[in-house]
C-alpha atoms as a PDB file:
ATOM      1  CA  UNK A   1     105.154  59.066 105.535  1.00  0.00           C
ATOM      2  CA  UNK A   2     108.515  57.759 104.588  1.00  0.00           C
ATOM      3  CA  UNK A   3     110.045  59.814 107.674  1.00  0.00           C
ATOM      4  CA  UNK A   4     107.932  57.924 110.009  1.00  0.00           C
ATOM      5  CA  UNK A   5     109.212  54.237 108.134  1.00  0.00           C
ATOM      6  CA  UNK A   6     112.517  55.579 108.744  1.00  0.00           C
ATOM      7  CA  UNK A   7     111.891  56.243 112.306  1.00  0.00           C
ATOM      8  CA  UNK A   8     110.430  53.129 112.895  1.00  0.00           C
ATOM      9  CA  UNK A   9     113.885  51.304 111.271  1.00  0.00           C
ATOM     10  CA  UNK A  10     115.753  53.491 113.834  1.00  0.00           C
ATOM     11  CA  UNK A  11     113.464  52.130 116.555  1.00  0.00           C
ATOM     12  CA  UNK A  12     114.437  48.663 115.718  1.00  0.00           C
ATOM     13  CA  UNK A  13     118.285  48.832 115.240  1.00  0.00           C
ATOM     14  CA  UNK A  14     118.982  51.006 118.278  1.00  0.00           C
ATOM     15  CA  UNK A  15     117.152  48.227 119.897  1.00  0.00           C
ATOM     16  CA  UNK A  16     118.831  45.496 118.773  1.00  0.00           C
ATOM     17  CA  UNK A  17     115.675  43.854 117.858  1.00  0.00           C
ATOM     18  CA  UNK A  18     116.266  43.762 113.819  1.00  0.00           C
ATOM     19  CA  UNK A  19     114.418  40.249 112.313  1.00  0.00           C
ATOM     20  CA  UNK A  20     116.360  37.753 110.527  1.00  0.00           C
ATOM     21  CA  UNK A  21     114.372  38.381 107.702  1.00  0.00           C
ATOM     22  CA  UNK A  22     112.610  41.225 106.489  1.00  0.00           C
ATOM     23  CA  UNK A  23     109.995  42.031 103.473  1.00  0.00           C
ATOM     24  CA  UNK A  24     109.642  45.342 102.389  1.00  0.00           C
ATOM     25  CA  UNK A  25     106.891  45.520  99.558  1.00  0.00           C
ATOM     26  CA  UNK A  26     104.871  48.133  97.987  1.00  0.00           C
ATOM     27  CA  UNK A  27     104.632  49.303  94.335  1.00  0.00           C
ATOM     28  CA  UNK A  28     107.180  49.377  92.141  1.00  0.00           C
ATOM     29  CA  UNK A  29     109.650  51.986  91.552  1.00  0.00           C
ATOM     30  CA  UNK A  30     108.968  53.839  95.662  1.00  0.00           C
ATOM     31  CA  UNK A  31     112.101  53.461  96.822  1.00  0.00           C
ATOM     32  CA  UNK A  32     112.063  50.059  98.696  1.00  0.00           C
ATOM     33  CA  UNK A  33     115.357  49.073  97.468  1.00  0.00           C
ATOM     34  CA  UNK A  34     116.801  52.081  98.506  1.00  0.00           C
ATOM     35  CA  UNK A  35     115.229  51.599 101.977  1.00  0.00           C
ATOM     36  CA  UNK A  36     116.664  48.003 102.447  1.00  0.00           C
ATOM     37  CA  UNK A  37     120.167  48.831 101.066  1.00  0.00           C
ATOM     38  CA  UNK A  38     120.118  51.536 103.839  1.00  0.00           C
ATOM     39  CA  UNK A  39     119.747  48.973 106.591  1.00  0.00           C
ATOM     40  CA  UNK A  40     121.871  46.952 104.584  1.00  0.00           C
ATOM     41  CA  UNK A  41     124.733  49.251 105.134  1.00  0.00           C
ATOM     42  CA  UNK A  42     123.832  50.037 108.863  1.00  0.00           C
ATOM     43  CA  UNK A  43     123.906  46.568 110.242  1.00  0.00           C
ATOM     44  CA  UNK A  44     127.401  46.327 108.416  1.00  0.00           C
ATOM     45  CA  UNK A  45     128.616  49.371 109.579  1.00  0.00           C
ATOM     46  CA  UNK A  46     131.170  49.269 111.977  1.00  0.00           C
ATOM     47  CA  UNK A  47     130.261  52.375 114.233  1.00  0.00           C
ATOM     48  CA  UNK A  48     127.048  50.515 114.281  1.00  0.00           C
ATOM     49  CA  UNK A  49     124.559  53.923 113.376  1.00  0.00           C
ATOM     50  CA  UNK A  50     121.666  53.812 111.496  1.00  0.00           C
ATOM     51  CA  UNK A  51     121.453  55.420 109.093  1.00  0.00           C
ATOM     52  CA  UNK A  52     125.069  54.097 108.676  1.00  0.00           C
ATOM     53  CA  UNK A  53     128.073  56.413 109.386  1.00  0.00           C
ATOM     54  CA  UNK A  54     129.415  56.676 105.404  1.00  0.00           C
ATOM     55  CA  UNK A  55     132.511  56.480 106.625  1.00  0.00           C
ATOM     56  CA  UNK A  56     134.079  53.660 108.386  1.00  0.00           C
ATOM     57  CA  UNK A  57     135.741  50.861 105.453  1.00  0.00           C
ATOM     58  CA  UNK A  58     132.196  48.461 105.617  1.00  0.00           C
ATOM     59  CA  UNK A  59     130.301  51.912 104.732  1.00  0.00           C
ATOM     60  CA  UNK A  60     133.179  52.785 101.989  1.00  0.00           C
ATOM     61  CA  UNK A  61     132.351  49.720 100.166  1.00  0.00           C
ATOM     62  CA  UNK A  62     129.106  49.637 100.503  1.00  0.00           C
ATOM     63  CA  UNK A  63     128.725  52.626  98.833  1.00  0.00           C
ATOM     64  CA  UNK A  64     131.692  51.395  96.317  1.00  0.00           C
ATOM     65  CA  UNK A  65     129.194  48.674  95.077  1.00  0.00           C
ATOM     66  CA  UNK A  66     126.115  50.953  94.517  1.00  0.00           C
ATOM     67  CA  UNK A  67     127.879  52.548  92.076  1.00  0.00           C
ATOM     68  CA  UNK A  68     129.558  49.913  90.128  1.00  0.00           C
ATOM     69  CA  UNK A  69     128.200  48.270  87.235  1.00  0.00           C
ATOM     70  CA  UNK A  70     126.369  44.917  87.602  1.00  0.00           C
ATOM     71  CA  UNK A  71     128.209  43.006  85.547  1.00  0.00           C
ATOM     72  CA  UNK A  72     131.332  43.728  87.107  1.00  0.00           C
ATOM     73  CA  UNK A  73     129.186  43.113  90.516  1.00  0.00           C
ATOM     74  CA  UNK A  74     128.487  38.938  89.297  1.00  0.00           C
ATOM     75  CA  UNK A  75     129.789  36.495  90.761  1.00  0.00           C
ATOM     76  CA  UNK A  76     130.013  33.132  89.474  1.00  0.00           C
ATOM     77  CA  UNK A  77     130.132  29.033  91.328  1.00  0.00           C
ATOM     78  CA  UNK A  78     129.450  25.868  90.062  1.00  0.00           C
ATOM     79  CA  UNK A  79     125.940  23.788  90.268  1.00  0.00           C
ATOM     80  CA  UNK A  80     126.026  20.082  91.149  1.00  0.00           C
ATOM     81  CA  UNK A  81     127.422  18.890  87.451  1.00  0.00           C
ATOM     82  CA  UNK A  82     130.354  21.433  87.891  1.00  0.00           C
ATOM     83  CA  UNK A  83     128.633  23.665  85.254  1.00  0.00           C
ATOM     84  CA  UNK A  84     129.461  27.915  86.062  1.00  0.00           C
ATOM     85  CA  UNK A  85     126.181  29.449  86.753  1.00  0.00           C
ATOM     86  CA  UNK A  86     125.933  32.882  87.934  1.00  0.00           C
ATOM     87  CA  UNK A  87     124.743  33.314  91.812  1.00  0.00           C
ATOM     88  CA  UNK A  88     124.890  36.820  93.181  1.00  0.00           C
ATOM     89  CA  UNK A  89     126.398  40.254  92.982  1.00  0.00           C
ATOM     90  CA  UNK A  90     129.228  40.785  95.046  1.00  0.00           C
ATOM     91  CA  UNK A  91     131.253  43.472  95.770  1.00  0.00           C
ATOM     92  CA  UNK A  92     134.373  44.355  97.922  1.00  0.00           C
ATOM     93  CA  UNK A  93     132.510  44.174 101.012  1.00  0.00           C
ATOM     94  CA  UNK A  94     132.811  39.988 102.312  1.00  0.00           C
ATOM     95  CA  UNK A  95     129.528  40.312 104.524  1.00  0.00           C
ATOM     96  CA  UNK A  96     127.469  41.178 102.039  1.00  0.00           C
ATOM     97  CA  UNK A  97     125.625  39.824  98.543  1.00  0.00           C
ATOM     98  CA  UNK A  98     123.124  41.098  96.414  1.00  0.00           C
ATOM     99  CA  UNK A  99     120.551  38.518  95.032  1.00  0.00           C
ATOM    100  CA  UNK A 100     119.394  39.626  91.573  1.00  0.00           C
ATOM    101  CA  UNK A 101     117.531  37.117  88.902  1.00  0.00           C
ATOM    102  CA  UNK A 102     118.995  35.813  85.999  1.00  0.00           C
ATOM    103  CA  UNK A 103     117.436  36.623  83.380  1.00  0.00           C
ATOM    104  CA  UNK A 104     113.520  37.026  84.469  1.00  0.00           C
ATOM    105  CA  UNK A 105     113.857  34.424  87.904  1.00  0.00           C
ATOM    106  CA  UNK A 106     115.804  33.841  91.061  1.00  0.00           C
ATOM    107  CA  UNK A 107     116.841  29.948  90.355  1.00  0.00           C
ATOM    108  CA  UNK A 108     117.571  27.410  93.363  1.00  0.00           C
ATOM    109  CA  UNK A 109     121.142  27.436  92.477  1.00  0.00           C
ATOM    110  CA  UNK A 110     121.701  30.540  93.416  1.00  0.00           C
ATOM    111  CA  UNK A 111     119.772  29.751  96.888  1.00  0.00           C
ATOM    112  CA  UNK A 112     122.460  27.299  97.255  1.00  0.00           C
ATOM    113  CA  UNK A 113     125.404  30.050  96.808  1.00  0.00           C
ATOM    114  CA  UNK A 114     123.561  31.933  99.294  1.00  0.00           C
ATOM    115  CA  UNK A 115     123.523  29.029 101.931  1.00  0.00           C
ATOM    116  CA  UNK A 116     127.507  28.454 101.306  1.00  0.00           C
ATOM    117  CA  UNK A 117     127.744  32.398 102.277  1.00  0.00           C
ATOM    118  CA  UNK A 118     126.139  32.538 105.349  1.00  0.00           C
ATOM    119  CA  UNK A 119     127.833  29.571 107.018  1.00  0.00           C
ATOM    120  CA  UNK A 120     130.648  31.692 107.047  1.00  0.00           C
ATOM    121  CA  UNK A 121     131.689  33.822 109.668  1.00  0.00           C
ATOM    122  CA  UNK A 122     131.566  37.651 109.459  1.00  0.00           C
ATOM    123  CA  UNK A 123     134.884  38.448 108.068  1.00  0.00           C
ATOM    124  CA  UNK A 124     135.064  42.818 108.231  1.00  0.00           C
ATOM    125  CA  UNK A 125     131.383  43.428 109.950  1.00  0.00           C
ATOM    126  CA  UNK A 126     129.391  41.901 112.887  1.00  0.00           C
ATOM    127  CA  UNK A 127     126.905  40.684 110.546  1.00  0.00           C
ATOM    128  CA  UNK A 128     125.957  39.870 107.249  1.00  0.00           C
ATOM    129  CA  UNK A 129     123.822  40.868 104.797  1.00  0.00           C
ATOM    130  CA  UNK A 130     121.748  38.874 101.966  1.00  0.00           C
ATOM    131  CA  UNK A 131     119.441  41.150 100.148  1.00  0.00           C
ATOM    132  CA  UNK A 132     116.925  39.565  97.616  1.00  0.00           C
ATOM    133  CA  UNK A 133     115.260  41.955  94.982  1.00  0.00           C
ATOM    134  CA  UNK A 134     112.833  41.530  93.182  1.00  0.00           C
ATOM    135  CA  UNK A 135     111.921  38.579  96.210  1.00  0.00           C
ATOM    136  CA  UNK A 136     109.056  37.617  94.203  1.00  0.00           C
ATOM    137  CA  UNK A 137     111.351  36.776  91.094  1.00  0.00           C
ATOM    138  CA  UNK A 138     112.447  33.616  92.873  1.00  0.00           C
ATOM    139  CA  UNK A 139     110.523  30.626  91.324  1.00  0.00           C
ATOM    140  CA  UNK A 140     109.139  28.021  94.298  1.00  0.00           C
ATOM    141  CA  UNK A 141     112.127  25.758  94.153  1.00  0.00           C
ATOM    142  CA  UNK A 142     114.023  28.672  94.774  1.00  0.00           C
ATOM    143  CA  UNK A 143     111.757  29.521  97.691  1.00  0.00           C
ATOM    144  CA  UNK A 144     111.287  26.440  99.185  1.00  0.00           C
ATOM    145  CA  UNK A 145     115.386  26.260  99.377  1.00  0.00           C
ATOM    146  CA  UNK A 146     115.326  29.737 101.330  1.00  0.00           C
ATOM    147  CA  UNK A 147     112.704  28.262 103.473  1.00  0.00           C
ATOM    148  CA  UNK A 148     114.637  26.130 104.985  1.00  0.00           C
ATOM    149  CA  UNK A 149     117.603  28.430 105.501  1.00  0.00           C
ATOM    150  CA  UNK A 150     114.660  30.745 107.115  1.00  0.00           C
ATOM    151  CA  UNK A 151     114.099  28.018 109.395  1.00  0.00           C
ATOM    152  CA  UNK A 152     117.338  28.170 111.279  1.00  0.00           C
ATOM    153  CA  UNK A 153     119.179  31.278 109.922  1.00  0.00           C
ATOM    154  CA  UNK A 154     122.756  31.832 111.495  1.00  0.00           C
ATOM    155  CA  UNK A 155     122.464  34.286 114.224  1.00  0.00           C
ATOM    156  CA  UNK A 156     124.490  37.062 112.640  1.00  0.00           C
ATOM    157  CA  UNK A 157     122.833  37.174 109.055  1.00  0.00           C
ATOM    158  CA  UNK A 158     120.173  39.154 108.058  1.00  0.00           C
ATOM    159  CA  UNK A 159     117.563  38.498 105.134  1.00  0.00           C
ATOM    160  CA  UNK A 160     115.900  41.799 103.328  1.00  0.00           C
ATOM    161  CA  UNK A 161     113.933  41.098 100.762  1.00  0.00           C
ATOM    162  CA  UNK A 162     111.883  43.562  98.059  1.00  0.00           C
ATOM    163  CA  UNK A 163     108.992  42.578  96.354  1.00  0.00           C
ATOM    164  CA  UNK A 164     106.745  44.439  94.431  1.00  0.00           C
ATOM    165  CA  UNK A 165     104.251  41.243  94.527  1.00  0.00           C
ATOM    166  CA  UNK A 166     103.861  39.753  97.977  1.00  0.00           C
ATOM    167  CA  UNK A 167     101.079  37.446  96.740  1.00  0.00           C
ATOM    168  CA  UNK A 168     104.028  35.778  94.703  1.00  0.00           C
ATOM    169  CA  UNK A 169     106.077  35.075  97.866  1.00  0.00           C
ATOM    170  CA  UNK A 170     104.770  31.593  99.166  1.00  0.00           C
ATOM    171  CA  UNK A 171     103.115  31.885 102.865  1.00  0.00           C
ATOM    172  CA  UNK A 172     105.549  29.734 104.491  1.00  0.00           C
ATOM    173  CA  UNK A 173     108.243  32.369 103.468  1.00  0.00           C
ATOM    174  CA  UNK A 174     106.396  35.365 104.935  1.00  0.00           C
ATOM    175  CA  UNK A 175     105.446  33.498 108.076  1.00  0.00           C
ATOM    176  CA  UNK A 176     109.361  33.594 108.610  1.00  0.00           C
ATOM    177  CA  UNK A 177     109.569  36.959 107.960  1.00  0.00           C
ATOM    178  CA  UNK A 178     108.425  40.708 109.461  1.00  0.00           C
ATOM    179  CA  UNK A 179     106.483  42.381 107.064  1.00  0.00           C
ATOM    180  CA  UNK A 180     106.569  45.871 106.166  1.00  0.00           C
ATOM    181  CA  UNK A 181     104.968  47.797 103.411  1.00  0.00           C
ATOM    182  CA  UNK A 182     106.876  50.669 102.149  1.00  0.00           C
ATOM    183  CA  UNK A 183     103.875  53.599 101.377  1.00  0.00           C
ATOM    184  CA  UNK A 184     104.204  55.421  98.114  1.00  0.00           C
ATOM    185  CA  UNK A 185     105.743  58.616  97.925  1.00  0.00           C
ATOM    186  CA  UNK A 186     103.420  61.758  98.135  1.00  0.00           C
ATOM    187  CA  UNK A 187     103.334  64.451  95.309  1.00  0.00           C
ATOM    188  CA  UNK A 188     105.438  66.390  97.482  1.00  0.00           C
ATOM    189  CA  UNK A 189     107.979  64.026  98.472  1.00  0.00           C
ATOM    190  CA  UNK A 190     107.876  62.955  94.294  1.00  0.00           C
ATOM    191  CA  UNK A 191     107.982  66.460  93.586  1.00  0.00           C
ATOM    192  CA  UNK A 192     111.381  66.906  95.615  1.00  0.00           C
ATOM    193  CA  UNK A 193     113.090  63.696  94.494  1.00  0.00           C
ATOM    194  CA  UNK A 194     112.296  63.799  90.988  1.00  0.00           C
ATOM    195  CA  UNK A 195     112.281  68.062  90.489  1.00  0.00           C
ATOM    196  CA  UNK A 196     109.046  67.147  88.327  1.00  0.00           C
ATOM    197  CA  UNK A 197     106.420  70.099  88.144  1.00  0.00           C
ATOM    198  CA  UNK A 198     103.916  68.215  85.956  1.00  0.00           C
ATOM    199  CA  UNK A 199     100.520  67.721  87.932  1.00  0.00           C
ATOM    200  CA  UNK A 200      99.271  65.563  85.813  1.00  0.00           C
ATOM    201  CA  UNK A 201     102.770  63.017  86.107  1.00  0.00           C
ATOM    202  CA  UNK A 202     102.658  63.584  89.539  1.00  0.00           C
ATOM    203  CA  UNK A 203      98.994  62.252  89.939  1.00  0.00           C
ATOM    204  CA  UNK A 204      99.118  59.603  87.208  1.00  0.00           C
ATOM    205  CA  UNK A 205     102.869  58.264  88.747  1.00  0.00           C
ATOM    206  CA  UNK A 206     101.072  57.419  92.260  1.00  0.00           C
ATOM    207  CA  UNK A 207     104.438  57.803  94.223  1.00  0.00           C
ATOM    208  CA  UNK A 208     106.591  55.687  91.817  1.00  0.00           C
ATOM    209  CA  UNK A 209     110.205  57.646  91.350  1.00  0.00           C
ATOM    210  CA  UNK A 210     110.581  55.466  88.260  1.00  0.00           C
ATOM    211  CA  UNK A 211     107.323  55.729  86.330  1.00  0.00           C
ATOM    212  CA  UNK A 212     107.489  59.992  87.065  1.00  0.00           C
ATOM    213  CA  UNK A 213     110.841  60.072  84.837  1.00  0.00           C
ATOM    214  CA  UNK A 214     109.131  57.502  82.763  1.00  0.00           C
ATOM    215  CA  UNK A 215     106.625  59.373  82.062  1.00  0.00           C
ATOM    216  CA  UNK A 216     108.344  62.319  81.685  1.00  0.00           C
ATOM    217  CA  UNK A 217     110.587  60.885  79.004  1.00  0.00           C
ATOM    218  CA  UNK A 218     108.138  59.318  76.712  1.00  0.00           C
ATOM    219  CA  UNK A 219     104.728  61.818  76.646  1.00  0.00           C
ATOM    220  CA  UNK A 220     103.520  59.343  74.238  1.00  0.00           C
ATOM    221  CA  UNK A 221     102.549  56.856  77.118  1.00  0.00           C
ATOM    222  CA  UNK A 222     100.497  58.999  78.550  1.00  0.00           C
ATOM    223  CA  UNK A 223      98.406  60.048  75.496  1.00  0.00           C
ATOM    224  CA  UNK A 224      98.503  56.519  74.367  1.00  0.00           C
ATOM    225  CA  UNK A 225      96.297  55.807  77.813  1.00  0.00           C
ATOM    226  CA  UNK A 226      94.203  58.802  76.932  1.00  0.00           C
ATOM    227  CA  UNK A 227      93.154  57.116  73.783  1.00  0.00           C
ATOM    228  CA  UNK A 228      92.367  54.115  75.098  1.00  0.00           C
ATOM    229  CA  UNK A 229      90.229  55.399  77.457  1.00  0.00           C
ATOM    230  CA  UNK A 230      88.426  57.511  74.511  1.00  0.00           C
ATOM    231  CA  UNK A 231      87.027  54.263  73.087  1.00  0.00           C
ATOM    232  CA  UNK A 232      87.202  55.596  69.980  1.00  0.00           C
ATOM    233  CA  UNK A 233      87.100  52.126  67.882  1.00  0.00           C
ATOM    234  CA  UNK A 234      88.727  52.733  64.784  1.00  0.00           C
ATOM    235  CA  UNK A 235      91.688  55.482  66.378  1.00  0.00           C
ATOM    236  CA  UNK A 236      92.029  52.521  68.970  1.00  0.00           C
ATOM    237  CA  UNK A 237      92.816  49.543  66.066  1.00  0.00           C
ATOM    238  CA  UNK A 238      95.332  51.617  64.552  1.00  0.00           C
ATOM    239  CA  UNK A 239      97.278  52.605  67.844  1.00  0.00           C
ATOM    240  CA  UNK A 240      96.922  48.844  69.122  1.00  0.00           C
ATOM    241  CA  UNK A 241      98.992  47.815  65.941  1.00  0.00           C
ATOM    242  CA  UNK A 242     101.237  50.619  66.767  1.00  0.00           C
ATOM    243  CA  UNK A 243     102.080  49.720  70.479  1.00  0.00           C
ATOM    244  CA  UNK A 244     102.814  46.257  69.075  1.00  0.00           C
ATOM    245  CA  UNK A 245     105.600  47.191  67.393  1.00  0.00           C
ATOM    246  CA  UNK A 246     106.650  49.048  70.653  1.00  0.00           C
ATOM    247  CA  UNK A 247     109.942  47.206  72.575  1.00  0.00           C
ATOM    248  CA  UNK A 248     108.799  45.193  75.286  1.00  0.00           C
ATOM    249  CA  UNK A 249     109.526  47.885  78.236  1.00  0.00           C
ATOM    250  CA  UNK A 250     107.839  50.392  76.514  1.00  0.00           C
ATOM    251  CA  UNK A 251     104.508  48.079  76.330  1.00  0.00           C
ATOM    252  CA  UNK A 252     105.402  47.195  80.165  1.00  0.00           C
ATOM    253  CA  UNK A 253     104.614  51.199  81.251  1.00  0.00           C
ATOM    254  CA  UNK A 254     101.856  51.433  79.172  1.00  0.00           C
ATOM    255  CA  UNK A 255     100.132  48.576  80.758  1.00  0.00           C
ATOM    256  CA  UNK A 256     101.136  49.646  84.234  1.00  0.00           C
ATOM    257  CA  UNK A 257      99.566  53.044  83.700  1.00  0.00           C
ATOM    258  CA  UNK A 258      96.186  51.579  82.421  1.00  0.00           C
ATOM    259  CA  UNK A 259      96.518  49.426  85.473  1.00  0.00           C
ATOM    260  CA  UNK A 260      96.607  52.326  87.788  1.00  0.00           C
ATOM    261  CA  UNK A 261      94.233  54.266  86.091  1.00  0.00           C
ATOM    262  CA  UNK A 262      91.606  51.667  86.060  1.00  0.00           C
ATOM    263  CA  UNK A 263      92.109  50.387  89.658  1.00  0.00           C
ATOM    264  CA  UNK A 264      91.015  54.374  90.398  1.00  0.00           C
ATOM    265  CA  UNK A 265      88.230  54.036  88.570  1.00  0.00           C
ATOM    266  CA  UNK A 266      87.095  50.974  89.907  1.00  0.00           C
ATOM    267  CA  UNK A 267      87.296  52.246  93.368  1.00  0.00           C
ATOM    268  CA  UNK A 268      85.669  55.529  92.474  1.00  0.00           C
ATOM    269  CA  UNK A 269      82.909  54.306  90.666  1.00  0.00           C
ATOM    270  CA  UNK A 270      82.466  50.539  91.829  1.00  0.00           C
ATOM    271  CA  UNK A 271      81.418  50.154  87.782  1.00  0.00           C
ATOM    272  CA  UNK A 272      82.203  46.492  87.095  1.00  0.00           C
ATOM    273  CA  UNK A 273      82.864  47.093  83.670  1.00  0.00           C
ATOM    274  CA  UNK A 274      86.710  49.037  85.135  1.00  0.00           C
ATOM    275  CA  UNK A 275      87.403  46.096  87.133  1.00  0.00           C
ATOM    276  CA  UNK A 276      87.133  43.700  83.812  1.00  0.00           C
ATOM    277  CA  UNK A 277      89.584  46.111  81.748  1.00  0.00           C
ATOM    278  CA  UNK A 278      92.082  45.970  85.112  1.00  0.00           C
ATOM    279  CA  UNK A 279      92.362  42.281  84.784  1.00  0.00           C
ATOM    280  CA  UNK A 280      92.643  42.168  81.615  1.00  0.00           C
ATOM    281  CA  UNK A 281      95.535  44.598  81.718  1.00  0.00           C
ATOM    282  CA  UNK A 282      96.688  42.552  84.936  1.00  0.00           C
ATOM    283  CA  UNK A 283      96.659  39.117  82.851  1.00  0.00           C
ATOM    284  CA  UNK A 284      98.550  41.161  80.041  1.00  0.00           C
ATOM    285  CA  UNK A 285     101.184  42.383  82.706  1.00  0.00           C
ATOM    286  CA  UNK A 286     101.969  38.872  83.783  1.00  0.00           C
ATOM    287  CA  UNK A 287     102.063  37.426  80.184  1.00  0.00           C
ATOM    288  CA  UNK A 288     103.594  40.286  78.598  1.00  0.00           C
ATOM    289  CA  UNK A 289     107.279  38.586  78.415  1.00  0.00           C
ATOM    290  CA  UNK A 290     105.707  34.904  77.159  1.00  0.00           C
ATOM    291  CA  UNK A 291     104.201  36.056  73.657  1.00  0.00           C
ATOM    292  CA  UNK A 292     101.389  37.734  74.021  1.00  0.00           C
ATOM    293  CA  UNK A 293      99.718  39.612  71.334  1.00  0.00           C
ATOM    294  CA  UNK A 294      99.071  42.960  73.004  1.00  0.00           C
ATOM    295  CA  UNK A 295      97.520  44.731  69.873  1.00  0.00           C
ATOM    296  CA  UNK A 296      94.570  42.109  70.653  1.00  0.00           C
ATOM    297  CA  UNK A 297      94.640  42.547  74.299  1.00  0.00           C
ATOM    298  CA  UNK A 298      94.519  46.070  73.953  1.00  0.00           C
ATOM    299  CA  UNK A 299      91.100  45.832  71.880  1.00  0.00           C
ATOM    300  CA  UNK A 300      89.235  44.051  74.241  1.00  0.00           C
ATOM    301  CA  UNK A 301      89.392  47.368  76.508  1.00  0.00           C
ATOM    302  CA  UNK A 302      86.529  48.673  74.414  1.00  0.00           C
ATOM    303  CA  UNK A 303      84.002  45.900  74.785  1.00  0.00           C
ATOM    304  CA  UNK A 304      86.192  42.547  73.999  1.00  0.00           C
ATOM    305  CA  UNK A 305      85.086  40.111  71.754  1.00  0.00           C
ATOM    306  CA  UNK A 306      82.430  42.065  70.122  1.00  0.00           C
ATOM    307  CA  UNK A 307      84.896  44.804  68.606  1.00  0.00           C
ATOM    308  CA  UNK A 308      87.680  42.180  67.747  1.00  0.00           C
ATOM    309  CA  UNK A 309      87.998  43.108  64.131  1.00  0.00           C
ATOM    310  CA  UNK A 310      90.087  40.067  63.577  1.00  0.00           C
ATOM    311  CA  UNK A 311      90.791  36.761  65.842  1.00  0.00           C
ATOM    312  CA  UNK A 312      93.951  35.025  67.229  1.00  0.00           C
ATOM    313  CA  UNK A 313      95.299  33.792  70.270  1.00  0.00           C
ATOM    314  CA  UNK A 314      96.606  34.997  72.865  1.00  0.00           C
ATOM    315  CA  UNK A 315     100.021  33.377  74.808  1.00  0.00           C
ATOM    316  CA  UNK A 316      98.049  30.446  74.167  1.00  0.00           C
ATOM    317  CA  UNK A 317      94.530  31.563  75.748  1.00  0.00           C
ATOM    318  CA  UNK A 318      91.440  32.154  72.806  1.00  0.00           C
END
């Protein structure tokens, strides 16, 4: 499957008919980074090859700033009050920039640095480059700013952006863009990249690179989800209090896990009841980082209220 994406990419850049901007979204942790940094370095490289020649100096720094660390990658400018606020990554290469969020979101501000860049004219490469990851990290201002840059983009500067959320990416924006969903990985293709034997990882990871080594590192998540699903009341009360003590990333591939495992279930069995436990692990996904209590959210996966052996908000929400 991911030959034939590749294929299609080759299609497009031997025939010079490469968008302005691009989406690539699918699940997290497939590869779709990898897959736009790839076109990233062929529209920069100078023997003009896709994939790109590795060779030539716009290919030597390209793959210079994969490997350096981002903070030596940041690059800073100054807002409208002449305060420093950080913008992009940027590396040797001067056709290129890597938009990352600060902290948790892509802020307008750093839209702005972007539209400085691209006024500028290619100074080593034909083109440049902006790539935007995670895309649906920007917050609206910050979309509504690239809008209009989308609306009249400079002839020689491409747009790739990766989301793992297209619903979060306003309409307007993916009007303006081609839109192409990066497929999972297979078991065999995960098998390869990740040297992972494990049947069970393979099947539970559903083509995610990063949640295979996740869950080969840290067992625990996966019997933690076992539990769960056991509905054992009193075994689930004490492990609830036990994930809550659990650092926030840790609680993040839990949640994604139940998520995957009960969006199967759902479509296996049509049963209702899955589909309530998937948004509530959905809601407790997208509130996980604003205070939620997910010892209590974790509860209400064995009936909800009714079992609550104690009550309390949640991020605000009874």
């Amino acid at each position: 499957m991911r030959d034939k994406l590749t294929r299609f990419l080759g299609r497009m850049f031997y025939s010079r008919r490469v968008p302005s901007s691009i989406i690539f979204y699918g699940k997290e942790g497939i590869g779709k980074r990898d897959i736009a940094f790839e076109l990233s370095k062929a529209l920069l490289c100078i023997e003009e090859k896709y994939p790109s020649c590795g060779r030539c100096e716009s290919c030597v720094h390209m793959m210079s700033f994969d490997k350096r660390k981002d903070e030596e990658l940041r690059f800073y400018g100054e807002d409208k009050r002449g305060k420093s606020v950080y913008l992009y990554m940027r590396g040797d290469h001067p056709d290129f920039v890597y938009l990352a969020p600060e902290r948790s979101e892509i802020k307008i501000d750093q839209i702005r640095g972007v539209r400085d860049f691209i006024y500028l004219s290619p100074a080593l490469s034909k083109r440049k480059v902006v790539l935007i990851e995670p895309a649906d990290s920007m917050n609206p201002y910050a979309q509504n700013a690239l809008l209009k840059v989308l609306e009249e983009p400079p002839q020689d500067t491409h747009f790739l952006l990766v989301s793992n959320n297209l619903q979060r990416i306003l309409p307007t924006v993916r009007s303006r863009s081609f839109v192409i969903e990066v497929p999972p990985l297979t078991k065999e293709e995960l098998k390869k990249l990740t040297k992972i034997e494990d049947p069970v990882i393979l099947e539970l990871a559903e083509g995610s690179v990063k949640m295979a080594k996740r869950l080969k590192e840290d067992r625990e998540l996966i019997n933690t989800a076992e539990l769960i699903l056991e509905g054992k009341v009193l075994d689930l009360y004490k492990k609830a209090l036990e994930v809550e003590k659990w650092e926030q990333e840790r609680q993040y591939y839990l949640l994604r896990l139940l998520q995957s495992i009960y969006h199967r279930k759902f479509i296996e069995t049509e049963n209702y009841r899955y589909r309530q436990y998937l948004d509530i692990v959905t809601f407790g996904l997208e509130y996980l980082n604003k205070g939620i209590r997910i010892s209590l959210l974790l509860f209400q996966l064995i009936g909800g209220d009714e079992h609550v052996l104690h009550k309390s908000k949640i991020s605000g929400y009874q």
